[in-house]
N, C-alpha and C. Protein backbone atom coordinates (compact mmCIF):
# COMPACT_ATOMS: atom_id res chain seq x y z
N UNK A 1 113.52 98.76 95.25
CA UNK A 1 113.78 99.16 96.62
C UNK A 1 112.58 99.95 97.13
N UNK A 2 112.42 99.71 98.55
CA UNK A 2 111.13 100.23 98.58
C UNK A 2 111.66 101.56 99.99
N UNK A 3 110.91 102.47 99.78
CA UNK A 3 111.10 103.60 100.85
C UNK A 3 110.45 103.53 101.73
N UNK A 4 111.26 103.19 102.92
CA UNK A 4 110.83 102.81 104.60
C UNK A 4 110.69 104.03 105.22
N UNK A 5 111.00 105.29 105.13
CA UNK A 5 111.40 106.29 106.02
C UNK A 5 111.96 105.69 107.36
N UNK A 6 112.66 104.67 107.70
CA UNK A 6 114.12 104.26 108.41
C UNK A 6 114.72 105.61 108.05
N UNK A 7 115.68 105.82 106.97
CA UNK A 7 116.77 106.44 107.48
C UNK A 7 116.28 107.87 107.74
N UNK A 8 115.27 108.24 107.16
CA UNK A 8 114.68 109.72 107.52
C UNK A 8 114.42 109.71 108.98
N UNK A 9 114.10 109.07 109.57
CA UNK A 9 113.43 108.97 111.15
C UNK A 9 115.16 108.61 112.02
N UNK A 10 116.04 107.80 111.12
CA UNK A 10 117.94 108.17 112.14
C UNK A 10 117.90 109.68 112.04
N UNK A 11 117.92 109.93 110.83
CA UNK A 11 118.56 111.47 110.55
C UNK A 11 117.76 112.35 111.77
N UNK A 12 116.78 112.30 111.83
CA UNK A 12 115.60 113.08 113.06
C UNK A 12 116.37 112.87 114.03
N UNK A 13 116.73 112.11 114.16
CA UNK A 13 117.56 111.74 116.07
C UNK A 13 118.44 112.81 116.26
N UNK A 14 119.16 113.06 115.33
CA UNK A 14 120.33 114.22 115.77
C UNK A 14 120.27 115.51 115.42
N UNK A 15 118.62 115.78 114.63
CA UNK A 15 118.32 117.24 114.50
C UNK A 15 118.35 117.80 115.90
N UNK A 16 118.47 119.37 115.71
CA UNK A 16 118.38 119.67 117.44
C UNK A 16 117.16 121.18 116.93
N UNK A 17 117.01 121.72 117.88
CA UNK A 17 116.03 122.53 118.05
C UNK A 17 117.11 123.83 117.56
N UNK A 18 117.70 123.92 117.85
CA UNK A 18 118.45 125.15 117.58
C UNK A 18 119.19 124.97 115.92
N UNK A 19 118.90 123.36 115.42
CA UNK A 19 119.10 123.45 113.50
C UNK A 19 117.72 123.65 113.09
N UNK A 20 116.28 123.82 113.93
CA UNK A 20 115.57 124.10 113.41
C UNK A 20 114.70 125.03 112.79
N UNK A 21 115.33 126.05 114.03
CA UNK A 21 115.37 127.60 114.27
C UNK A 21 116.22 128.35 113.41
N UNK A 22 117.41 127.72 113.42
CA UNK A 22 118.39 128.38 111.94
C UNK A 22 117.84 128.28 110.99
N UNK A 23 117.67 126.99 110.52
CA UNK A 23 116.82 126.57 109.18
C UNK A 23 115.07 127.88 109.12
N UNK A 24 114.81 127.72 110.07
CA UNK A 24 113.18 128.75 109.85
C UNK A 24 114.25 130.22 109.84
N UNK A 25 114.69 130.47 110.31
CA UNK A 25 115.43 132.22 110.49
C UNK A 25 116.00 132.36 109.20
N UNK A 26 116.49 131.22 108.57
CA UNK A 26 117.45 131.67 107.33
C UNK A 26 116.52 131.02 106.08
N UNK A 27 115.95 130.39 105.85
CA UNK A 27 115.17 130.01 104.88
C UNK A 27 113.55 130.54 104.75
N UNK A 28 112.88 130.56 105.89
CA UNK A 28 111.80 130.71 105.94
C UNK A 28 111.29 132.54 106.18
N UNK A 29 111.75 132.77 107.72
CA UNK A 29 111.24 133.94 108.11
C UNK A 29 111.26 135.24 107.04
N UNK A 30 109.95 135.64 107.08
CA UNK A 30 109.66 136.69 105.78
C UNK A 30 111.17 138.04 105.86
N UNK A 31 111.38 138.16 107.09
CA UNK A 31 112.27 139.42 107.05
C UNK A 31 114.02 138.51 106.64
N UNK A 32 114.50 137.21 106.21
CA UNK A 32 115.19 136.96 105.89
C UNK A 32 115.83 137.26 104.90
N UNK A 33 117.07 137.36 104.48
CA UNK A 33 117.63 138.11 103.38
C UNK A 33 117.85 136.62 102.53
N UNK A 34 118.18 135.74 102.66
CA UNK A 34 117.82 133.85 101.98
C UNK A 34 116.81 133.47 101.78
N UNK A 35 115.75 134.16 101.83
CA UNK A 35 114.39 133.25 102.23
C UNK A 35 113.49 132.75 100.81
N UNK A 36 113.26 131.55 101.19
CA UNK A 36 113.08 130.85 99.84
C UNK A 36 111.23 130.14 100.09
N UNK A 37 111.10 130.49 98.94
CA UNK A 37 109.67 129.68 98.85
C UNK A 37 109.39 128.58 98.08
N UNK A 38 108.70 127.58 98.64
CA UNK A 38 108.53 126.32 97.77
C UNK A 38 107.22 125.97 97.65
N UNK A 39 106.58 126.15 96.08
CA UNK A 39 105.44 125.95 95.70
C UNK A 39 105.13 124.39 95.06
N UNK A 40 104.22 123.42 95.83
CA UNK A 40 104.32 121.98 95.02
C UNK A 40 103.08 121.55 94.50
N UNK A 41 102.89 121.47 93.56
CA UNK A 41 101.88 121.15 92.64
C UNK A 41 101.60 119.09 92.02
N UNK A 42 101.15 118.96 92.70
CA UNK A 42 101.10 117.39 92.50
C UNK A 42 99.77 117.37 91.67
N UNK A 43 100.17 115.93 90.07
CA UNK A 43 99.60 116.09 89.21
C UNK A 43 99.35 114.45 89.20
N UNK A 44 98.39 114.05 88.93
CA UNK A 44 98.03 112.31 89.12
C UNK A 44 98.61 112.20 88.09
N UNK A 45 99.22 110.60 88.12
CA UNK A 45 99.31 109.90 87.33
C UNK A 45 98.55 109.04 86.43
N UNK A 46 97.41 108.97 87.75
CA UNK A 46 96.66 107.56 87.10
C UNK A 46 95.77 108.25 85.93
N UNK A 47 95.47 107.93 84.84
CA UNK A 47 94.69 108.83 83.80
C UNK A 47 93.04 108.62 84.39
N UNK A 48 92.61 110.07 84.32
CA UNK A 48 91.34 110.24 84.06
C UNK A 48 90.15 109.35 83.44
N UNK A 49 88.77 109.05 84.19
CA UNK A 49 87.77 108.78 82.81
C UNK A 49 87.68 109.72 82.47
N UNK A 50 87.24 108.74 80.45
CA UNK A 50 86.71 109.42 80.04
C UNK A 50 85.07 110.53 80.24
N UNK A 51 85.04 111.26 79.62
CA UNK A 51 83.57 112.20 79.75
C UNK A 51 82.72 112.01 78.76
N UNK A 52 81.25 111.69 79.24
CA UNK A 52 80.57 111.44 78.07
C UNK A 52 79.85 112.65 77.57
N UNK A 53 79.70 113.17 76.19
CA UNK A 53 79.34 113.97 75.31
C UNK A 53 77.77 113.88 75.47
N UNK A 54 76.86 114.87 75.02
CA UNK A 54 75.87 115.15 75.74
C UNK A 54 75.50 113.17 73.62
N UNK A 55 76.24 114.19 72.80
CA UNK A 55 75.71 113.62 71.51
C UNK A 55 75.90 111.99 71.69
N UNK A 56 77.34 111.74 72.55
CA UNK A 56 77.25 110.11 72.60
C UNK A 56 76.35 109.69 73.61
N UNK A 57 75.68 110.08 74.35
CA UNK A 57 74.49 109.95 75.00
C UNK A 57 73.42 109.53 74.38
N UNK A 58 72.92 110.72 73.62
CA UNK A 58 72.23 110.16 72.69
C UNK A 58 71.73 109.15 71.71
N UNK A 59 73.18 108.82 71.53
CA UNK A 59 73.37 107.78 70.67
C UNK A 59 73.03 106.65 70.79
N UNK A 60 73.89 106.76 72.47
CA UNK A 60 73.47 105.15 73.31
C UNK A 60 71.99 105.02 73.14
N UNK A 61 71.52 106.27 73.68
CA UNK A 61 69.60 106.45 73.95
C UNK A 61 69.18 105.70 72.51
N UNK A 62 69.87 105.93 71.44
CA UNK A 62 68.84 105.57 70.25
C UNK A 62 69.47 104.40 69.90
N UNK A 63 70.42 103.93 70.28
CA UNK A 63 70.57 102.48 70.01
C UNK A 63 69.94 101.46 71.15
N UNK A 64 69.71 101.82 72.14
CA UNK A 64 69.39 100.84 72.75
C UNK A 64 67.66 101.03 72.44
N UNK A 65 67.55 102.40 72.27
CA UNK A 65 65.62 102.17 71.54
C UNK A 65 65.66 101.15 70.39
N UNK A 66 67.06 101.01 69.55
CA UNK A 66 66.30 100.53 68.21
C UNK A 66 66.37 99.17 68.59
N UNK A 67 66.99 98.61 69.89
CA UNK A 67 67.38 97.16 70.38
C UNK A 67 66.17 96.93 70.77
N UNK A 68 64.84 97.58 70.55
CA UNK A 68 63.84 97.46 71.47
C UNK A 68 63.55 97.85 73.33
N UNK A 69 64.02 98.28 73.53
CA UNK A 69 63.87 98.78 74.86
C UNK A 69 63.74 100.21 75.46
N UNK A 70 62.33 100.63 75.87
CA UNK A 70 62.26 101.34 76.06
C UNK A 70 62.75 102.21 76.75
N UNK A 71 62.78 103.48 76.13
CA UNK A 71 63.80 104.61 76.81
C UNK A 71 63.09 105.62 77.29
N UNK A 72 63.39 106.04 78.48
CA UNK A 72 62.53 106.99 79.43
C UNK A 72 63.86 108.73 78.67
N UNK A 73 63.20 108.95 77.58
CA UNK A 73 63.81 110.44 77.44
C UNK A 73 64.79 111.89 78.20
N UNK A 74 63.48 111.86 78.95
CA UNK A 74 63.48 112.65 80.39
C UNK A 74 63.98 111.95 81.36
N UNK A 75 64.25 110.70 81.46
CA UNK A 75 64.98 110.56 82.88
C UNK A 75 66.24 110.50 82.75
N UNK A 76 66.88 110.00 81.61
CA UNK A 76 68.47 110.19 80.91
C UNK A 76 68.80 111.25 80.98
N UNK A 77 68.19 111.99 80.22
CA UNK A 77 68.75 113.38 80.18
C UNK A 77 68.73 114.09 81.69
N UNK A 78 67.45 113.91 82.56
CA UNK A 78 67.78 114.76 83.75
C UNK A 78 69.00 114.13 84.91
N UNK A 79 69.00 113.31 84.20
CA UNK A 79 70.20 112.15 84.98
C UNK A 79 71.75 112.78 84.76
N UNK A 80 71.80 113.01 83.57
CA UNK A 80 72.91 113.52 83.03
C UNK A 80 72.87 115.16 83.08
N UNK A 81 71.91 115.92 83.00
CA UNK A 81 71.79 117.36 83.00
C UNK A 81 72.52 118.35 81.45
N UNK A 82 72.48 119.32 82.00
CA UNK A 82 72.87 119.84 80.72
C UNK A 82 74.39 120.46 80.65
N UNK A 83 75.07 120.24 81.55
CA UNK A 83 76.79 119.95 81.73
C UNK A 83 77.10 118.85 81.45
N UNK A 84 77.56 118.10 80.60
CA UNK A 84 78.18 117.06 81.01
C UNK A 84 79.31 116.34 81.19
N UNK A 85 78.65 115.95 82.14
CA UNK A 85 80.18 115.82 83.48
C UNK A 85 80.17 114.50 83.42
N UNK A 86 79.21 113.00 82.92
CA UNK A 86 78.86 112.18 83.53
C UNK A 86 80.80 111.99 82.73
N UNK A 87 81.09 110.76 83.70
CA UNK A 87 82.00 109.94 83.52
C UNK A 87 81.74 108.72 82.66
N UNK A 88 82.28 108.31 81.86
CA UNK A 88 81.63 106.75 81.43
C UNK A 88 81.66 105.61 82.41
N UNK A 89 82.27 105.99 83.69
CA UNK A 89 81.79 105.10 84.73
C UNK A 89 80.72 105.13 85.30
N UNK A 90 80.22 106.68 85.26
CA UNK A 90 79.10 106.58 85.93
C UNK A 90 77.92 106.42 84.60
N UNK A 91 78.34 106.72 83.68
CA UNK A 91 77.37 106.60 81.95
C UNK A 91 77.10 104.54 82.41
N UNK A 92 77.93 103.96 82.50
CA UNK A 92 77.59 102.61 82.31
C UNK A 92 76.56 102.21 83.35
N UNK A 93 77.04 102.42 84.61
CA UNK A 93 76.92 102.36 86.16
C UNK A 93 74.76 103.26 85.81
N UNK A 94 74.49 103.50 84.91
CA UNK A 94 73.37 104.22 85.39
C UNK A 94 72.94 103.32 84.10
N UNK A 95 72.65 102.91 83.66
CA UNK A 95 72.68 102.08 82.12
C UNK A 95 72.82 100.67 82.22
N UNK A 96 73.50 100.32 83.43
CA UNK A 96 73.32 98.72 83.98
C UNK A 96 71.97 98.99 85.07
N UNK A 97 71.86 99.51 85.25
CA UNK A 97 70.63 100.07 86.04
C UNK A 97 69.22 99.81 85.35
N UNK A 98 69.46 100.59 84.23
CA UNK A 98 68.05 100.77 83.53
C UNK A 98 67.98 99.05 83.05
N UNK A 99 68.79 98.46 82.68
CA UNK A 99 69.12 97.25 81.79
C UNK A 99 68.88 95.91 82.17
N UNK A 100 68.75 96.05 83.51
CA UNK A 100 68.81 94.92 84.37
C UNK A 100 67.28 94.79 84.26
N UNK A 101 66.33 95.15 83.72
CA UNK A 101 65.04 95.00 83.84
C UNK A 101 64.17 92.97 83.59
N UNK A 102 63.47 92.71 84.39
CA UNK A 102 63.15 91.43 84.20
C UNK A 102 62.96 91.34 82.65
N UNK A 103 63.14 89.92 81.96
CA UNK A 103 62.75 89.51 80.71
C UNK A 103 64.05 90.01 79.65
N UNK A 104 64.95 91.06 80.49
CA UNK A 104 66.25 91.56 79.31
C UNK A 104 67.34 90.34 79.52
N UNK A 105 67.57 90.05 78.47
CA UNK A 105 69.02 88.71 78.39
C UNK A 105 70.11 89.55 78.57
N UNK A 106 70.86 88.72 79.66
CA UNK A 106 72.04 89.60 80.34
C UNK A 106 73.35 89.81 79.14
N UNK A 107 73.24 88.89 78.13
CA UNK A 107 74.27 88.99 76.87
C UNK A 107 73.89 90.37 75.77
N UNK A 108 72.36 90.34 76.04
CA UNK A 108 71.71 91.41 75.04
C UNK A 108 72.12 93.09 75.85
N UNK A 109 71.88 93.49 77.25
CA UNK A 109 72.57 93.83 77.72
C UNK A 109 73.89 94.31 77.42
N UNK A 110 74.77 93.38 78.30
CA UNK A 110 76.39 93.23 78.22
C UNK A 110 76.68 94.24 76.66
N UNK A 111 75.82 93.31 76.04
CA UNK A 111 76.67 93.68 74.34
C UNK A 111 76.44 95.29 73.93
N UNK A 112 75.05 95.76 74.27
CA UNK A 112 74.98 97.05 74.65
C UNK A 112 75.73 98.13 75.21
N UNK A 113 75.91 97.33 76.60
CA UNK A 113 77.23 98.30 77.63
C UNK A 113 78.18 98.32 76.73
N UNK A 114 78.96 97.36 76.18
CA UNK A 114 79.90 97.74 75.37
C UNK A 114 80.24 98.27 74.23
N UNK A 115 78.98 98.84 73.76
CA UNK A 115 79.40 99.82 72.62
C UNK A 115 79.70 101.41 73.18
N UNK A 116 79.58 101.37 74.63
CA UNK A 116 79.87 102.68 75.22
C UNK A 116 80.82 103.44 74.37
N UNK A 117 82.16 103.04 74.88
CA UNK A 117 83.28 102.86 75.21
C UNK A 117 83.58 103.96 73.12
N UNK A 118 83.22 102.88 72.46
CA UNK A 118 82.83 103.32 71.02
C UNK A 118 82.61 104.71 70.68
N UNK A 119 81.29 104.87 71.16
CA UNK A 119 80.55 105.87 70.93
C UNK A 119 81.13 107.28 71.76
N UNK A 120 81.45 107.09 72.85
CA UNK A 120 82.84 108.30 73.35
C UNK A 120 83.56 108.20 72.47
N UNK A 121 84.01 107.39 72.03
CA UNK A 121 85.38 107.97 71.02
C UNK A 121 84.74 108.52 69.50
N UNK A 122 83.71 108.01 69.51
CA UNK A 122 83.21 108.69 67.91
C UNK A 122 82.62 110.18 68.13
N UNK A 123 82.25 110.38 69.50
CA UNK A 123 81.64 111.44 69.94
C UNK A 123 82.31 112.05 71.11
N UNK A 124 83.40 113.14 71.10
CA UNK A 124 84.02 112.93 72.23
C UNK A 124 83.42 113.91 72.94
N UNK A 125 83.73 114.33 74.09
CA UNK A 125 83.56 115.43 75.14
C UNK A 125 84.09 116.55 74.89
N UNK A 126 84.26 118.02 75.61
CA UNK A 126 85.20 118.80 75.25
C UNK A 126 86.18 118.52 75.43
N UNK A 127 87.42 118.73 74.67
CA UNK A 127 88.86 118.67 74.55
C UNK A 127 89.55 119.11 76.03
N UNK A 128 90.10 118.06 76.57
CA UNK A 128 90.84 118.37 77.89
C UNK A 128 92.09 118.61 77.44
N UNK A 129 93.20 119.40 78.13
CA UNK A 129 94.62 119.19 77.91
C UNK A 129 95.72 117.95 78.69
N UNK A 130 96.37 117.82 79.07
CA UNK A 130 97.06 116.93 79.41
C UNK A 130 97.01 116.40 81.01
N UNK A 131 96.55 117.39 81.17
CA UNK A 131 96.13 117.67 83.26
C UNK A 131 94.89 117.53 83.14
N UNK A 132 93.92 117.68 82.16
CA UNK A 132 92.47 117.00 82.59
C UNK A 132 91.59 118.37 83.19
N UNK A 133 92.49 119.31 82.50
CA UNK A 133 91.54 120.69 82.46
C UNK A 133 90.73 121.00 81.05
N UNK A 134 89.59 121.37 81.20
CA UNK A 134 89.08 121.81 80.20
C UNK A 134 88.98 123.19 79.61
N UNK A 135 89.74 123.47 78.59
CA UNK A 135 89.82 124.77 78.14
C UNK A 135 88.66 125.59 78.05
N UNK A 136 88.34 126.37 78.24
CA UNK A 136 87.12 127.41 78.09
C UNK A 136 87.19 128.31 77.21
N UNK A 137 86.10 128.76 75.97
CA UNK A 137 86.57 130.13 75.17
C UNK A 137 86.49 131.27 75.98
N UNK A 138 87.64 132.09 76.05
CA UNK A 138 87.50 133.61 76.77
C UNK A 138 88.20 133.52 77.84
N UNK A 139 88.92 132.62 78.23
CA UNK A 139 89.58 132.46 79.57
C UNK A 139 90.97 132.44 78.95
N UNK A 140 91.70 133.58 79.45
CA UNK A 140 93.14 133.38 79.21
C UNK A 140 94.04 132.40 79.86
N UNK A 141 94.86 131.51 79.78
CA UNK A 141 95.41 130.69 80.58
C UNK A 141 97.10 131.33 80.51
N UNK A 142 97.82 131.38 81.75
CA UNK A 142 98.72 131.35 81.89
C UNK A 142 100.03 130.31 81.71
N UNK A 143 100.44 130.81 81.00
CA UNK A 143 101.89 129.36 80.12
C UNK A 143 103.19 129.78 80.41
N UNK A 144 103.34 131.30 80.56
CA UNK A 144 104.62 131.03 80.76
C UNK A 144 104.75 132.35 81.59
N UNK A 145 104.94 132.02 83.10
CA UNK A 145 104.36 133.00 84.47
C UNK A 145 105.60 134.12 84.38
N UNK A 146 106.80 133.74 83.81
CA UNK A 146 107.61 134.59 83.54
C UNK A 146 107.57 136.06 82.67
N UNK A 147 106.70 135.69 81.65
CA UNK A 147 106.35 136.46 80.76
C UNK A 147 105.13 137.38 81.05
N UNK A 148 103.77 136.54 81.77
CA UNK A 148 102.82 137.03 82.47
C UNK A 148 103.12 138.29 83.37
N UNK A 149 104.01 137.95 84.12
CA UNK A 149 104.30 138.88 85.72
C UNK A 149 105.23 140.02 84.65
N UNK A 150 105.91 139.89 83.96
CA UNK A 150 106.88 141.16 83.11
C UNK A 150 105.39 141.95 82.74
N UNK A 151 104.02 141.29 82.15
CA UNK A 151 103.33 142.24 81.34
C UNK A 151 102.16 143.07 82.09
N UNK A 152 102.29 142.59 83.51
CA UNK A 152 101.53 143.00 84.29
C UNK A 152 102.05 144.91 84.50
N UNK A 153 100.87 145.75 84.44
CA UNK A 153 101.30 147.14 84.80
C UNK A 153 101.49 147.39 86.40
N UNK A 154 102.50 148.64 86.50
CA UNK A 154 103.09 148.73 87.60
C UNK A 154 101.17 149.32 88.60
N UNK A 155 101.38 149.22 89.76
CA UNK A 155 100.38 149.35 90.38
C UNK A 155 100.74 151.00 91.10
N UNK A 156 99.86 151.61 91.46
CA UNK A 156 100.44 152.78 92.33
C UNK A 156 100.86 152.98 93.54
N UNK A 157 101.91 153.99 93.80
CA UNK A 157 102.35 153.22 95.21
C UNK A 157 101.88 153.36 96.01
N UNK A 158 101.67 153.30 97.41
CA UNK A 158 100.76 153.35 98.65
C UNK A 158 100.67 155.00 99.29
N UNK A 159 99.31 155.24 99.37
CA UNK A 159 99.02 156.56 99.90
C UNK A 159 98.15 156.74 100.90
N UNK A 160 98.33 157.19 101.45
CA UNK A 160 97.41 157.58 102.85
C UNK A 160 95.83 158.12 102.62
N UNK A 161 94.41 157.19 102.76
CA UNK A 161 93.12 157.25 102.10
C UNK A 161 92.61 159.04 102.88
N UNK A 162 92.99 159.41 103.47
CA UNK A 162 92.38 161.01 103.87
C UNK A 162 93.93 161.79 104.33
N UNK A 163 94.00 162.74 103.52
CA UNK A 163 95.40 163.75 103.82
C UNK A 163 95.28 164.23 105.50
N UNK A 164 96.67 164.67 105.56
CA UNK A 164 96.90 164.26 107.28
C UNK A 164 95.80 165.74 107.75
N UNK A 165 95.72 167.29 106.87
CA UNK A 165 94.97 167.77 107.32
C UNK A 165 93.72 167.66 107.46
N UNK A 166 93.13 167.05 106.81
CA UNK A 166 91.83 166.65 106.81
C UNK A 166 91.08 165.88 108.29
N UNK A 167 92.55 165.23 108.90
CA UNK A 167 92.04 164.44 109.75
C UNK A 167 91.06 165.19 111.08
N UNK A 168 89.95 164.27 111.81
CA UNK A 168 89.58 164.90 112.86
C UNK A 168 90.38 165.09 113.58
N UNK A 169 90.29 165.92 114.50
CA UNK A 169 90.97 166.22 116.22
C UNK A 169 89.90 165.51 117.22
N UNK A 170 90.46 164.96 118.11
CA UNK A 170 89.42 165.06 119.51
C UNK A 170 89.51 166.04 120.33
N UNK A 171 88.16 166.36 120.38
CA UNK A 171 87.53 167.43 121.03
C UNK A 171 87.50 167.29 123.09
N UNK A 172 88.24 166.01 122.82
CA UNK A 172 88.61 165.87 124.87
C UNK A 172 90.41 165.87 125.10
């Protein structure tokens, strides 16, 4: 079944301005004694590329030297930098580039590109978690916000930044 928003757009016909105003006065408005907040966090489905490792980089670099073809050192690496972020889409995508050179057989090639794929998995990237964040050493991550907000210390309560005698007078 597929979702038309049809019946969402009937239901609209007989909202009125005054269920909309209830609804904001009793759910929304901050001075409400009901008032509810809704936080939505949307997480892809579609999975991530993979990330190529600075070492499976390398690898490619020295296999495709030992295939005979010369490898520009410095332009790989400044291509890729010293984060690496490249994607293996963009790892291939820059590697069909170099490859396509006159006199290279497009099978000799091809067969190349596809040991990518390999060499990420023998060499992986840093360890992502399930959302495609990468953990960092020294960064605390928050897991369970319930427990977090209990361990947080109380803050002090609000005070006035200059005591009331202190204040100037005007002199008109």
């Amino acid at each position: 079944m597929t979702y038309t928003g049809a019946h969402d757009a009937e239901t609209l016909k007989s909202v009125t301005k005054e269920d909309v105003l209830k609804l904001f006065l009793t759910k929304v408005h901050p001075s409400s004694p009901t008032r509810s907040k809704l936080s939505v966090h949307c997480l892809s489905q579609k999975p991530r590329p993979k990330k190529v490792s600075l070492a499976a980089a390398q690898a490619f670099a020295d296999l495709v030297r030992t295939a005979g073809f010369a490898v520009d050192e410095a332009a790989w690496q400044e291509e890729m930098g010293s984060d690496p972020t490249f994607t293996i889409i963009d790892f291939e995508k820059y590697w069909k580039g170099i490859l396509v050179e006159p006199g290279v057989k497009a099978e000799e090639a091809q067969q190349l590109l596809g040991q990518i794929s390999s060499l990420v998995e023998k060499y992986p990237a840093q360890e992502e978690d399930e959302n495609g964040v990468v953990r960092r050493a020294g960064v605390n991550y928050v897991e369970d916000i319930k427990a977090f907000k209990a361990g947080l210390p109380l803050s002090e309560p609000p005070r006035p930044l200059v005591p009331w005698d202190e204040l100037m007078t005007s002199k008109y």
